[in-house]
PDB file of N, CA and C in Angstrom:
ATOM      1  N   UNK A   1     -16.042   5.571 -20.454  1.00  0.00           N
ATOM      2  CA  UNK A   1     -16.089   5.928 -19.049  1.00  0.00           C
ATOM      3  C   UNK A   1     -17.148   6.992 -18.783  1.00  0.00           C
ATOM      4  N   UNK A   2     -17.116   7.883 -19.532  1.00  0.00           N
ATOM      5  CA  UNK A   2     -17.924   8.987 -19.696  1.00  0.00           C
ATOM      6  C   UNK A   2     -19.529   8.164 -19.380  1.00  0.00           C
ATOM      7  N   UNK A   3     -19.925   7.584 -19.805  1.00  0.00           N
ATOM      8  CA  UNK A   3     -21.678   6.503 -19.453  1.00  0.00           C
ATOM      9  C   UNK A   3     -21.296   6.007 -17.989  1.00  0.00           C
ATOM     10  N   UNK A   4     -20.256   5.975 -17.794  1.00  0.00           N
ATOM     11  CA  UNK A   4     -20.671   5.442 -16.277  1.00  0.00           C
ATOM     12  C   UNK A   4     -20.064   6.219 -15.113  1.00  0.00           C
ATOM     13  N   UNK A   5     -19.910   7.120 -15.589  1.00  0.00           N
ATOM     14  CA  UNK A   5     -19.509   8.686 -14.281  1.00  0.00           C
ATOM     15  C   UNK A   5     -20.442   8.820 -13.836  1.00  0.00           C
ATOM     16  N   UNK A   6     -21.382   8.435 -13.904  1.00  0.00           N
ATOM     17  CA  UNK A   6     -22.640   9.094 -12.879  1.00  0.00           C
ATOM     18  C   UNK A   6     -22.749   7.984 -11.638  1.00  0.00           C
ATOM     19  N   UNK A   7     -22.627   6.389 -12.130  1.00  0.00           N
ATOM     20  CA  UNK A   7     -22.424   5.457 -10.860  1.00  0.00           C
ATOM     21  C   UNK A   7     -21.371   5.555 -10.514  1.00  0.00           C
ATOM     22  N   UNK A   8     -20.475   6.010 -11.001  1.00  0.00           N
ATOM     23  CA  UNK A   8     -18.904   5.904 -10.064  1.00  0.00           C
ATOM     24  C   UNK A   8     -18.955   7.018  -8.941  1.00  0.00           C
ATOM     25  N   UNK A   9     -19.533   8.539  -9.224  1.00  0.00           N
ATOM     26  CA  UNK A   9     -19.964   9.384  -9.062  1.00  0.00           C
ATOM     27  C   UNK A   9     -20.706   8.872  -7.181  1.00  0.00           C
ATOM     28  N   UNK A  10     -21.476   8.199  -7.648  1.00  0.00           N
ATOM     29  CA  UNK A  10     -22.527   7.930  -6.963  1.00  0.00           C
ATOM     30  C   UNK A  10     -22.077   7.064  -5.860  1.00  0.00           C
ATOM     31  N   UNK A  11     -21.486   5.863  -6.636  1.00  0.00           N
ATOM     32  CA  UNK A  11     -20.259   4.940  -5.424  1.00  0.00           C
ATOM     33  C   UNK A  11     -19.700   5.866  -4.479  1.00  0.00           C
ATOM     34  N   UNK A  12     -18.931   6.789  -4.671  1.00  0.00           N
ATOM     35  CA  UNK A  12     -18.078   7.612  -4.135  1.00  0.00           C
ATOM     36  C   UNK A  12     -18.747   8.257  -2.790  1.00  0.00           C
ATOM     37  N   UNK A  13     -20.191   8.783  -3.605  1.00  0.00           N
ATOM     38  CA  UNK A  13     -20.944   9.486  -2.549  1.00  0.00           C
ATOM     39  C   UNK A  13     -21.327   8.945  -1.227  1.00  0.00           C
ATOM     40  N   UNK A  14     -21.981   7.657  -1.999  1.00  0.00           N
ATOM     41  CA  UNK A  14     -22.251   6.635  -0.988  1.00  0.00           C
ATOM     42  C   UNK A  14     -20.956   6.121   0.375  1.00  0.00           C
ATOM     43  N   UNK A  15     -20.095   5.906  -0.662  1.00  0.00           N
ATOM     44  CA  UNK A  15     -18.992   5.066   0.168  1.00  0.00           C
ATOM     45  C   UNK A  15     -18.481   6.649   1.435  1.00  0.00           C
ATOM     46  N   UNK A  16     -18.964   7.813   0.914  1.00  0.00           N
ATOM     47  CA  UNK A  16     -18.764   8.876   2.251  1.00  0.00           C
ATOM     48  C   UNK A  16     -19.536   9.012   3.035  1.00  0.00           C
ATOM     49  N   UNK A  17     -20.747   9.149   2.134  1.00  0.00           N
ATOM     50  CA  UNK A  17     -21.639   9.377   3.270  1.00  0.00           C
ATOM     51  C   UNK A  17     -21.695   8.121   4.779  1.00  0.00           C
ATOM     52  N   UNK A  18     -21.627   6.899   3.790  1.00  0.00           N
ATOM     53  CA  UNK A  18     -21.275   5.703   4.835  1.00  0.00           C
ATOM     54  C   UNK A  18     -20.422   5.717   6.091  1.00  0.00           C
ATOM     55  N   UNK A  19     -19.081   5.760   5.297  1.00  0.00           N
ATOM     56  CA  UNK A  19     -18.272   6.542   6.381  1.00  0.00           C
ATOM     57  C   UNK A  19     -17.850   7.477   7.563  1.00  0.00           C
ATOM     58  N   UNK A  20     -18.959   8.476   6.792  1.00  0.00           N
ATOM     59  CA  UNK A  20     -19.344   9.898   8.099  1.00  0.00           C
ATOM     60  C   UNK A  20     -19.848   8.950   8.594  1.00  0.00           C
ATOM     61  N   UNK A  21     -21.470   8.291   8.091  1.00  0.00           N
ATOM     62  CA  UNK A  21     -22.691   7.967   9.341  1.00  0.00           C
ATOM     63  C   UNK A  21     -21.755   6.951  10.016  1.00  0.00           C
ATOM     64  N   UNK A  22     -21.501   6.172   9.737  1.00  0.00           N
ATOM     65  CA  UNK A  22     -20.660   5.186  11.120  1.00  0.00           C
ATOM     66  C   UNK A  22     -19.620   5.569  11.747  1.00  0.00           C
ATOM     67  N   UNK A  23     -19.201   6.653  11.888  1.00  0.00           N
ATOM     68  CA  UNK A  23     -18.105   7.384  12.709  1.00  0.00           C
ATOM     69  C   UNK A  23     -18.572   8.346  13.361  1.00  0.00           C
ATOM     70  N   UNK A  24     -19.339   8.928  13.131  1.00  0.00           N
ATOM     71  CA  UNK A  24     -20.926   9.789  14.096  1.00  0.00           C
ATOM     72  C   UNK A  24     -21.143   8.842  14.526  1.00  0.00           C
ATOM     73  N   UNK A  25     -21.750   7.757  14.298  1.00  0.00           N
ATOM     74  CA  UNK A  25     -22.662   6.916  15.026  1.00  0.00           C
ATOM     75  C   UNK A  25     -21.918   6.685  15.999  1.00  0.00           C
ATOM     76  N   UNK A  26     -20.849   5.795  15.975  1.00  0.00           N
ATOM     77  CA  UNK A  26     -19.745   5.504  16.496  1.00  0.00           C
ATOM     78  C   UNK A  26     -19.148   6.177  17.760  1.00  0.00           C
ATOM     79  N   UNK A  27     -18.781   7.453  17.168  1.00  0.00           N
ATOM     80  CA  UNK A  27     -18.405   8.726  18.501  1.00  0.00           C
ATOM     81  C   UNK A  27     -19.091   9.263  19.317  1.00  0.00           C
ATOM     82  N   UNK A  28     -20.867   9.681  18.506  1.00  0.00           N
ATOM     83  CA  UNK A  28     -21.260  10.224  19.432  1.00  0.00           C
ATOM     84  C   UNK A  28     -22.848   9.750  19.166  1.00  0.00           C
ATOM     85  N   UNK A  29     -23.346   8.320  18.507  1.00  0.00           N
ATOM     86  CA  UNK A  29     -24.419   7.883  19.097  1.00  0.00           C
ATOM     87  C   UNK A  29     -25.592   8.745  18.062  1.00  0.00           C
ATOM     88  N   UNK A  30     -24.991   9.431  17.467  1.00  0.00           N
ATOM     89  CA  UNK A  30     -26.260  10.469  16.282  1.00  0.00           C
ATOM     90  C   UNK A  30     -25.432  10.504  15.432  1.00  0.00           C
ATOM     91  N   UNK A  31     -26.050  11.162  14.320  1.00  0.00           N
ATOM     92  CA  UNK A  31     -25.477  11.671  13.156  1.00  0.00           C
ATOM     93  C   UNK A  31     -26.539  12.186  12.719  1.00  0.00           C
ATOM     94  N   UNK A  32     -25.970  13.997  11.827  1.00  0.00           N
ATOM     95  CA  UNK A  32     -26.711  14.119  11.133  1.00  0.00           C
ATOM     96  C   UNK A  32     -27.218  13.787   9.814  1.00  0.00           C
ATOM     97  N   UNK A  33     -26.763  12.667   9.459  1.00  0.00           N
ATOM     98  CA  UNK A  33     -26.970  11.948   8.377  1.00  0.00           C
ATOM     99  C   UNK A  33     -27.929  10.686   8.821  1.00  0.00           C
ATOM    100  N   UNK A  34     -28.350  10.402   9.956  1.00  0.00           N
ATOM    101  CA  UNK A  34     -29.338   9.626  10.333  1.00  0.00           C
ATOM    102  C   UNK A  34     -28.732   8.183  11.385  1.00  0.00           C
ATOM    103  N   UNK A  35     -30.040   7.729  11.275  1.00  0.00           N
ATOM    104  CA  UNK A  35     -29.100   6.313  12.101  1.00  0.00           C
ATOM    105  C   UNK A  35     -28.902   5.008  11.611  1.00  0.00           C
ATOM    106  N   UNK A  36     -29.267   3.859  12.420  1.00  0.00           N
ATOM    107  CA  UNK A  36     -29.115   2.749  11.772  1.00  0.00           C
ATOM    108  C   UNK A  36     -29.843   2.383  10.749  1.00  0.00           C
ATOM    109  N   UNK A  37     -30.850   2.796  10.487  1.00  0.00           N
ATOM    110  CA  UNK A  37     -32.202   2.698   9.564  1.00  0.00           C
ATOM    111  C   UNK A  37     -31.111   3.324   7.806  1.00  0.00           C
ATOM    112  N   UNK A  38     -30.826   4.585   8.094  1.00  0.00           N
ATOM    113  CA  UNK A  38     -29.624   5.033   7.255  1.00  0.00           C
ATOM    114  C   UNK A  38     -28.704   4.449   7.046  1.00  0.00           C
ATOM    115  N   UNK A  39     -27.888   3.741   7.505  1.00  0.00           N
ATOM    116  CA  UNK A  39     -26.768   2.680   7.354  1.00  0.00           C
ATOM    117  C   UNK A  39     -26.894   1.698   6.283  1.00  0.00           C
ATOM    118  N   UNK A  40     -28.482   1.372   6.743  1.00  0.00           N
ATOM    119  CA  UNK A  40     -28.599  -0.093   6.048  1.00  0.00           C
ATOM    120  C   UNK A  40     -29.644   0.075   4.332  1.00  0.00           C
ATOM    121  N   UNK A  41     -29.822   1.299   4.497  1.00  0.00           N
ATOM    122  CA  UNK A  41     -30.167   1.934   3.391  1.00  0.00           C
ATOM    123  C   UNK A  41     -29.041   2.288   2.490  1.00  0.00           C
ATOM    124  N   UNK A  42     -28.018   2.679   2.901  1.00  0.00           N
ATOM    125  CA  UNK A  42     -26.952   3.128   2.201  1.00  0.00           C
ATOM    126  C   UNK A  42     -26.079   2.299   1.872  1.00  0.00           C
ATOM    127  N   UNK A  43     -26.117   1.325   2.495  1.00  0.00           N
ATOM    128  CA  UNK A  43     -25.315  -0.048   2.211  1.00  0.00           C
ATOM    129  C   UNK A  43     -26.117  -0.843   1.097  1.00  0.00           C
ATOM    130  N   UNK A  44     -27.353  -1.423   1.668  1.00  0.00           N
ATOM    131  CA  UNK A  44     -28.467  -1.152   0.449  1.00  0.00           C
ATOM    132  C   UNK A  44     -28.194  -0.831  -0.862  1.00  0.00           C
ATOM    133  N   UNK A  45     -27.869   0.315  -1.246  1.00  0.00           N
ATOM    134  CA  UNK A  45     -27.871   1.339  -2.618  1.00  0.00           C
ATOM    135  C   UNK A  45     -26.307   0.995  -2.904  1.00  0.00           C
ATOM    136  N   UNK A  46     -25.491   0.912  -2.127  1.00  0.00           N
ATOM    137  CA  UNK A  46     -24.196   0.944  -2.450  1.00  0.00           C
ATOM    138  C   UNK A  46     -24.330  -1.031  -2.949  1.00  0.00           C
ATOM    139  N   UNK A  47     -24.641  -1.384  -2.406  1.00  0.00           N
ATOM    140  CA  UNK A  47     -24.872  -3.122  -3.176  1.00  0.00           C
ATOM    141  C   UNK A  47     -25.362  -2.821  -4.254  1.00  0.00           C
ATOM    142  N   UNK A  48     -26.514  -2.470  -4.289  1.00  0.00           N
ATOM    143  CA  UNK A  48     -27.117  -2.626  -5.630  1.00  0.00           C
ATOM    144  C   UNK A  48     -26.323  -1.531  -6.533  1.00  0.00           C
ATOM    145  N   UNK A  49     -25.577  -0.391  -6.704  1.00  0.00           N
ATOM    146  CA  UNK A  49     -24.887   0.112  -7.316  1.00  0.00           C
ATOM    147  C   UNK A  49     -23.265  -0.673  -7.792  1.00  0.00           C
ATOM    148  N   UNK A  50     -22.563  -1.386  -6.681  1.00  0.00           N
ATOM    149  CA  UNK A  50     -21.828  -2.359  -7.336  1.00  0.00           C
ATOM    150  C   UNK A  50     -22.478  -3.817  -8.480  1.00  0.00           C
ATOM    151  N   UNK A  51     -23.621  -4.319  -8.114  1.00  0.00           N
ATOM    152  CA  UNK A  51     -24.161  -5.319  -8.563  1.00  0.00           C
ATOM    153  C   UNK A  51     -24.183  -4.598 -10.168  1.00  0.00           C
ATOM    154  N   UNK A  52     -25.126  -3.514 -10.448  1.00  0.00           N
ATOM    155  CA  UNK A  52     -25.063  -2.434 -11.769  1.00  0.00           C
ATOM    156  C   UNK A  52     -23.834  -3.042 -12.568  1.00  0.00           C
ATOM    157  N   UNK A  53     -22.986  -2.227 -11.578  1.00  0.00           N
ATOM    158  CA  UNK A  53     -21.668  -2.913 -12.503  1.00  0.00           C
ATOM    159  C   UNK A  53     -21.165  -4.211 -12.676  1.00  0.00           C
ATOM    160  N   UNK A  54     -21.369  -5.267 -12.098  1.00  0.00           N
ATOM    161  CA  UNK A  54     -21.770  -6.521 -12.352  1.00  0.00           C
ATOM    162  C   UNK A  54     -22.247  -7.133 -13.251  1.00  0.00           C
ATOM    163  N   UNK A  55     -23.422  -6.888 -13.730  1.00  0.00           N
ATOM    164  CA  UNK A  55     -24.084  -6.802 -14.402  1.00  0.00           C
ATOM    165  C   UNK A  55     -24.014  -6.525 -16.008  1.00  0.00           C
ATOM    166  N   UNK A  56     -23.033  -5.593 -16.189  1.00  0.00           N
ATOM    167  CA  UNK A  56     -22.583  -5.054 -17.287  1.00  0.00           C
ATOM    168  C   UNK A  56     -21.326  -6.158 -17.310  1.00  0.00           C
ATOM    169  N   UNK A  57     -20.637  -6.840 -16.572  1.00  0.00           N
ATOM    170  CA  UNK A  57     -19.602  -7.658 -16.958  1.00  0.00           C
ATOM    171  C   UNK A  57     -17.687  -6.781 -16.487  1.00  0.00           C
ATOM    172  N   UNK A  58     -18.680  -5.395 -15.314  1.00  0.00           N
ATOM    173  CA  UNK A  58     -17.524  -4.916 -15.214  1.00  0.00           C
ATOM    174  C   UNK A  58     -17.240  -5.243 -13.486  1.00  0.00           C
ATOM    175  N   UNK A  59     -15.780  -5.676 -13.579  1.00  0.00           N
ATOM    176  CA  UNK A  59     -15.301  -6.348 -12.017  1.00  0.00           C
ATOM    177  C   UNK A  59     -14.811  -4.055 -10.904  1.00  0.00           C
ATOM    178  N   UNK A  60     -15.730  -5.216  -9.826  1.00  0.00           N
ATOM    179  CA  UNK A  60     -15.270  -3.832  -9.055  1.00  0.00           C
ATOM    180  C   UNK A  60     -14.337  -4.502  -7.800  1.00  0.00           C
ATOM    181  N   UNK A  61     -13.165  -4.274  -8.145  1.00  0.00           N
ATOM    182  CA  UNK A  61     -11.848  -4.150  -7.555  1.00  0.00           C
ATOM    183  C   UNK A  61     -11.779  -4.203  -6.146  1.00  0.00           C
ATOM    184  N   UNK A  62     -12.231  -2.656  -5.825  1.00  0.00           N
ATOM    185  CA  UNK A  62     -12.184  -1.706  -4.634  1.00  0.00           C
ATOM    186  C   UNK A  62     -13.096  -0.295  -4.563  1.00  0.00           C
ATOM    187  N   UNK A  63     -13.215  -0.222  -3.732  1.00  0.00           N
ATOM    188  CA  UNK A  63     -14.276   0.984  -3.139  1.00  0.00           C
ATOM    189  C   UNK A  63     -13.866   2.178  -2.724  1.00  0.00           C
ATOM    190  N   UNK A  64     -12.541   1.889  -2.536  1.00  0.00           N
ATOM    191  CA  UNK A  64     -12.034   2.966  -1.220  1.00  0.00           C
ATOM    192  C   UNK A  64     -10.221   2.825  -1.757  1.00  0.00           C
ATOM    193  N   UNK A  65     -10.029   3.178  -2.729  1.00  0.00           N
ATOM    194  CA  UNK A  65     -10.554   4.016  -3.973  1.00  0.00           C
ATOM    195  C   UNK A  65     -11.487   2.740  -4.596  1.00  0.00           C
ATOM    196  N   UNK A  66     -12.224   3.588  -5.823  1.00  0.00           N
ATOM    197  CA  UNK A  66     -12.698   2.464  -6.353  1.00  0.00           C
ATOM    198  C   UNK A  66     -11.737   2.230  -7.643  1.00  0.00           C
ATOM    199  N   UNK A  67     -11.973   0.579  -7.953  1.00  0.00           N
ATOM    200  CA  UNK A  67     -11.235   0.130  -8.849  1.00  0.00           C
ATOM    201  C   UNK A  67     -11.990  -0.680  -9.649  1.00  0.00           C
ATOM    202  N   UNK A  68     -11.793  -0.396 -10.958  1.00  0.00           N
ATOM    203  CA  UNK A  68     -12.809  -0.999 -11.826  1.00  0.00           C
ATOM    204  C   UNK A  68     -11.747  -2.196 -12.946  1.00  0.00           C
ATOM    205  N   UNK A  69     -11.982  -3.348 -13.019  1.00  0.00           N
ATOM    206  CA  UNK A  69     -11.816  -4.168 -14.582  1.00  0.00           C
ATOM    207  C   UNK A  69     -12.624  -4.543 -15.252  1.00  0.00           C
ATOM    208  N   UNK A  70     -12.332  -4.332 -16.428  1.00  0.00           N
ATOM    209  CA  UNK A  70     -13.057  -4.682 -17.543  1.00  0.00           C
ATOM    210  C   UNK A  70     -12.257  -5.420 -18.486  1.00  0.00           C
ATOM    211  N   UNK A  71     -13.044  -6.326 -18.499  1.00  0.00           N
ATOM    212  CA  UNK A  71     -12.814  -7.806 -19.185  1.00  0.00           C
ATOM    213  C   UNK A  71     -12.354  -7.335 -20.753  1.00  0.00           C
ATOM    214  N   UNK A  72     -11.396  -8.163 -21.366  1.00  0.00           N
ATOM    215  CA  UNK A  72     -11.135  -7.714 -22.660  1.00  0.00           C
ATOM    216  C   UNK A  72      -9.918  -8.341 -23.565  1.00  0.00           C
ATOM    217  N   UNK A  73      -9.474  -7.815 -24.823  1.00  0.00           N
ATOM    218  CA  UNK A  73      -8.607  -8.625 -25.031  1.00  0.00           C
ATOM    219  C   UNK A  73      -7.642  -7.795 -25.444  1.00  0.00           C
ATOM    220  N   UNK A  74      -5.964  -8.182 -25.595  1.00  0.00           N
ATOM    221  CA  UNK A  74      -4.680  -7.495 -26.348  1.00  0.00           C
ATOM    222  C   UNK A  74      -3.982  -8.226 -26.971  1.00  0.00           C
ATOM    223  N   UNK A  75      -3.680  -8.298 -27.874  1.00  0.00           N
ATOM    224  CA  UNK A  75      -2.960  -9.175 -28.716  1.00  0.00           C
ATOM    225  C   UNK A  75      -3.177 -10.270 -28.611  1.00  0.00           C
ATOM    226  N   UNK A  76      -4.128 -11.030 -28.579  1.00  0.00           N
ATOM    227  CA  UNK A  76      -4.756 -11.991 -28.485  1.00  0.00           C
ATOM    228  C   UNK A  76      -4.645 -12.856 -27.094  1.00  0.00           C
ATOM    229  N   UNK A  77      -4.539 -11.895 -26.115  1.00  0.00           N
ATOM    230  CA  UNK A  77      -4.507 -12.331 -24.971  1.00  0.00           C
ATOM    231  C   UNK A  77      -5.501 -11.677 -23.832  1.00  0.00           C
ATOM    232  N   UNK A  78      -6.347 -12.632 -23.029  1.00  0.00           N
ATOM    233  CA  UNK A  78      -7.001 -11.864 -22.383  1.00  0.00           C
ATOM    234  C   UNK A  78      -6.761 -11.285 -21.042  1.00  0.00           C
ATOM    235  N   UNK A  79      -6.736  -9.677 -21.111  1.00  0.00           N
ATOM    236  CA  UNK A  79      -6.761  -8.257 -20.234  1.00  0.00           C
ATOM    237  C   UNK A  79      -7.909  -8.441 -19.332  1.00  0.00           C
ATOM    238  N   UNK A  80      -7.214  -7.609 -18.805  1.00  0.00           N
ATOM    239  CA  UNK A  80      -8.590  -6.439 -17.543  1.00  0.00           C
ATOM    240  C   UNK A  80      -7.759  -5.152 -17.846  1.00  0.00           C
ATOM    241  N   UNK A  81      -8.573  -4.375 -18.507  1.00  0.00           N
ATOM    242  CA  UNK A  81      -8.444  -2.869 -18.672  1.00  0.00           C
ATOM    243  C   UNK A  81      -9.010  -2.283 -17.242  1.00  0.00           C
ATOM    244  N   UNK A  82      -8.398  -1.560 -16.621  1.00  0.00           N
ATOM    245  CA  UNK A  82      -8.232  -0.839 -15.394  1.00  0.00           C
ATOM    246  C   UNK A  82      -8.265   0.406 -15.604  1.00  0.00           C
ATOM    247  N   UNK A  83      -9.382   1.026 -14.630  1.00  0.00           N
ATOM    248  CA  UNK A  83      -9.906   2.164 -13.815  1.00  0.00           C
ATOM    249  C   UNK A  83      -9.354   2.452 -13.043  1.00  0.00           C
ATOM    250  N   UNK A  84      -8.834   3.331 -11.950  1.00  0.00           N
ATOM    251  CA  UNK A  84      -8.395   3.971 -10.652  1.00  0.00           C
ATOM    252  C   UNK A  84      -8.886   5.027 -10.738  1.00  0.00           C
ATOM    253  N   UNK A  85      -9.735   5.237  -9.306  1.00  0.00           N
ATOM    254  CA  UNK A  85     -10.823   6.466  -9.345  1.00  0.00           C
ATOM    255  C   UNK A  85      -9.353   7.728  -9.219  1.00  0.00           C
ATOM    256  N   UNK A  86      -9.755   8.575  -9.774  1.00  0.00           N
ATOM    257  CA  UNK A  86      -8.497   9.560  -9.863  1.00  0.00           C
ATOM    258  C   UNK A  86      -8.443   9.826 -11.289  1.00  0.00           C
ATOM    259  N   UNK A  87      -8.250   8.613 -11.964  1.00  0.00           N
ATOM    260  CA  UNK A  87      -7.960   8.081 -13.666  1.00  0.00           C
ATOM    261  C   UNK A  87      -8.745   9.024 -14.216  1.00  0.00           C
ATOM    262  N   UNK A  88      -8.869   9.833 -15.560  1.00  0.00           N
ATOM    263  CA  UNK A  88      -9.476  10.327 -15.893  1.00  0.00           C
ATOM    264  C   UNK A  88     -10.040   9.502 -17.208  1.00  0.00           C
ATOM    265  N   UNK A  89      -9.820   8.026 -17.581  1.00  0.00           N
ATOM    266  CA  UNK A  89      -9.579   7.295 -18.323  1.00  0.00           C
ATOM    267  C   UNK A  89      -9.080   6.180 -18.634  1.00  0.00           C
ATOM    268  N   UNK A  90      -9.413   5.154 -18.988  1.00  0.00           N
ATOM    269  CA  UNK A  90      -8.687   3.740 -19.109  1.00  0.00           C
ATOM    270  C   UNK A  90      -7.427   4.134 -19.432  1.00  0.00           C
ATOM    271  N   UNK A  91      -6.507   3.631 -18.633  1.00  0.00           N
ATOM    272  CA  UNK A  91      -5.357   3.944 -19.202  1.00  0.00           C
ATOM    273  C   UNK A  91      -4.045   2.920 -18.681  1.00  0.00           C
ATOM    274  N   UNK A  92      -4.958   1.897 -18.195  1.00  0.00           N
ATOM    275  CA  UNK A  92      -3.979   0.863 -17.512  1.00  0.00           C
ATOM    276  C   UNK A  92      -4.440  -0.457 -17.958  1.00  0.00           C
ATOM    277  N   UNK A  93      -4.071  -1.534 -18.116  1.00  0.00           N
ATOM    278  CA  UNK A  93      -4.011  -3.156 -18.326  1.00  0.00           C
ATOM    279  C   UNK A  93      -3.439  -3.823 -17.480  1.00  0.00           C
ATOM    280  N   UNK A  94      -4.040  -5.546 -17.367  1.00  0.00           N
ATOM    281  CA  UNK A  94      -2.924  -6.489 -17.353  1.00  0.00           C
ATOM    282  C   UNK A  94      -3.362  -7.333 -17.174  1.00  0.00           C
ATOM    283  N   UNK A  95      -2.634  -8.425 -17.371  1.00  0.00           N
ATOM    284  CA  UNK A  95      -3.085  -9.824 -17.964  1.00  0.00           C
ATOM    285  C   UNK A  95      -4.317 -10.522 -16.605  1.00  0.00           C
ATOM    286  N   UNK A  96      -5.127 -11.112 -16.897  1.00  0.00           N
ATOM    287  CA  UNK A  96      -6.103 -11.780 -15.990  1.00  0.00           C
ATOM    288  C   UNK A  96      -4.983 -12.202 -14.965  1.00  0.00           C
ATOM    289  N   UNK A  97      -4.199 -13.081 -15.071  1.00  0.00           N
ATOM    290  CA  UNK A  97      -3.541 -13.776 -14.094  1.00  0.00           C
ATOM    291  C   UNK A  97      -2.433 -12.656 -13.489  1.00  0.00           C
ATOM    292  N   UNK A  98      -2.530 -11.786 -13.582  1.00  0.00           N
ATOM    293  CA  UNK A  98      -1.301 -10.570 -12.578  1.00  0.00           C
ATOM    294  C   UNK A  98      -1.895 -10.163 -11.924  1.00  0.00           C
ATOM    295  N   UNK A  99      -3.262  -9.808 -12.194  1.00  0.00           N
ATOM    296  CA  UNK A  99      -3.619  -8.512 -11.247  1.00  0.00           C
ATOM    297  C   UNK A  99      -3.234  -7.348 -10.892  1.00  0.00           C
ATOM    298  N   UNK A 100      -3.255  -6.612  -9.981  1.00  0.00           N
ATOM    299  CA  UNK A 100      -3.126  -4.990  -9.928  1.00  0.00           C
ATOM    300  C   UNK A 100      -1.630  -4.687 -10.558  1.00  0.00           C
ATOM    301  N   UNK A 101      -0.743  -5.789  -9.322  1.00  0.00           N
ATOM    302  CA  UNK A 101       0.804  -5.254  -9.642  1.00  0.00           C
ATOM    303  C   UNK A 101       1.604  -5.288 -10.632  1.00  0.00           C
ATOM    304  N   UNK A 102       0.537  -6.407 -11.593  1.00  0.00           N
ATOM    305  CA  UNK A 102       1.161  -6.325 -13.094  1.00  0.00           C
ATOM    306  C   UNK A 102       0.461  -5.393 -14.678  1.00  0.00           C
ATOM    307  N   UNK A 103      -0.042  -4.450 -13.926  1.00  0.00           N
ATOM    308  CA  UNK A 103      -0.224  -3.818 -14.750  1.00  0.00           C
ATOM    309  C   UNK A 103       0.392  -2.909 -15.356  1.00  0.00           C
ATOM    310  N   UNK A 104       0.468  -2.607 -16.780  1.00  0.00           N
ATOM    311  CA  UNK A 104       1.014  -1.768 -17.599  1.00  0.00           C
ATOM    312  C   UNK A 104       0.252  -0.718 -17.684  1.00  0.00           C
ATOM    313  N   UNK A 105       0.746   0.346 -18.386  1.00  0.00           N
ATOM    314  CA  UNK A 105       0.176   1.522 -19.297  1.00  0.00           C
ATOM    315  C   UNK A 105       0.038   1.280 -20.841  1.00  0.00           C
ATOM    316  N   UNK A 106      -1.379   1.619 -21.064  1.00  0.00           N
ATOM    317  CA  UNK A 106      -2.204   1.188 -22.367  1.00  0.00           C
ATOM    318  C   UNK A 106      -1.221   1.827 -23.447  1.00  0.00           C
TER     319      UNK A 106
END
């Protein structure tokens, strides 16, 4: 996890700053975080920062929190080892076919 704190890091940032600018925009038509030109830049970076993880073969869940799986195996069965931004660490599983609500503790 530690190699990829800096894009999760970065997701996070993005997915706020996003948030402010379209709720400024929204309320009062400015932001000091910029305008539409900013939006689509930041959406932009926030794609290509999920794709990153894509890329590597790791599934992104959710954003808001973010939620990460990673493909894998347990007793000869194949997992998604689970992230929850908060997590300080893999520390959750569960079988491909459960998804979130069937996950255990590693």
């Amino acid at each position: 996890m530690a190699t990829l704190r800096p894009r999760i890091d970065e997701l996070i940032r993005l997915r706020a700053d996003l948030a402010e600018l379209r709720i400024d925009l929204a309320d009062h038509g400015v932001s000091a975080l910029g305008g539409l030109a900013e939006v689509k830049a930041l959406e932009a970076r926030l794609h290509a920062v999920v794709e990153e993880f894509h890329q590597h073969g790791i599934q992104v869940k959710g954003i808001a929190p973010v939620l990460l799986d990673f493909p894998g195996e347990r007793d000869g069965r194949a997992v998604l080892w689970c992230w929850l931004e908060g997590d300080t660490d893999i520390r959750w599983y569960h079988r491909v076919e459960c998804g979130f609500a069937g996950r255990r503790p590693v």
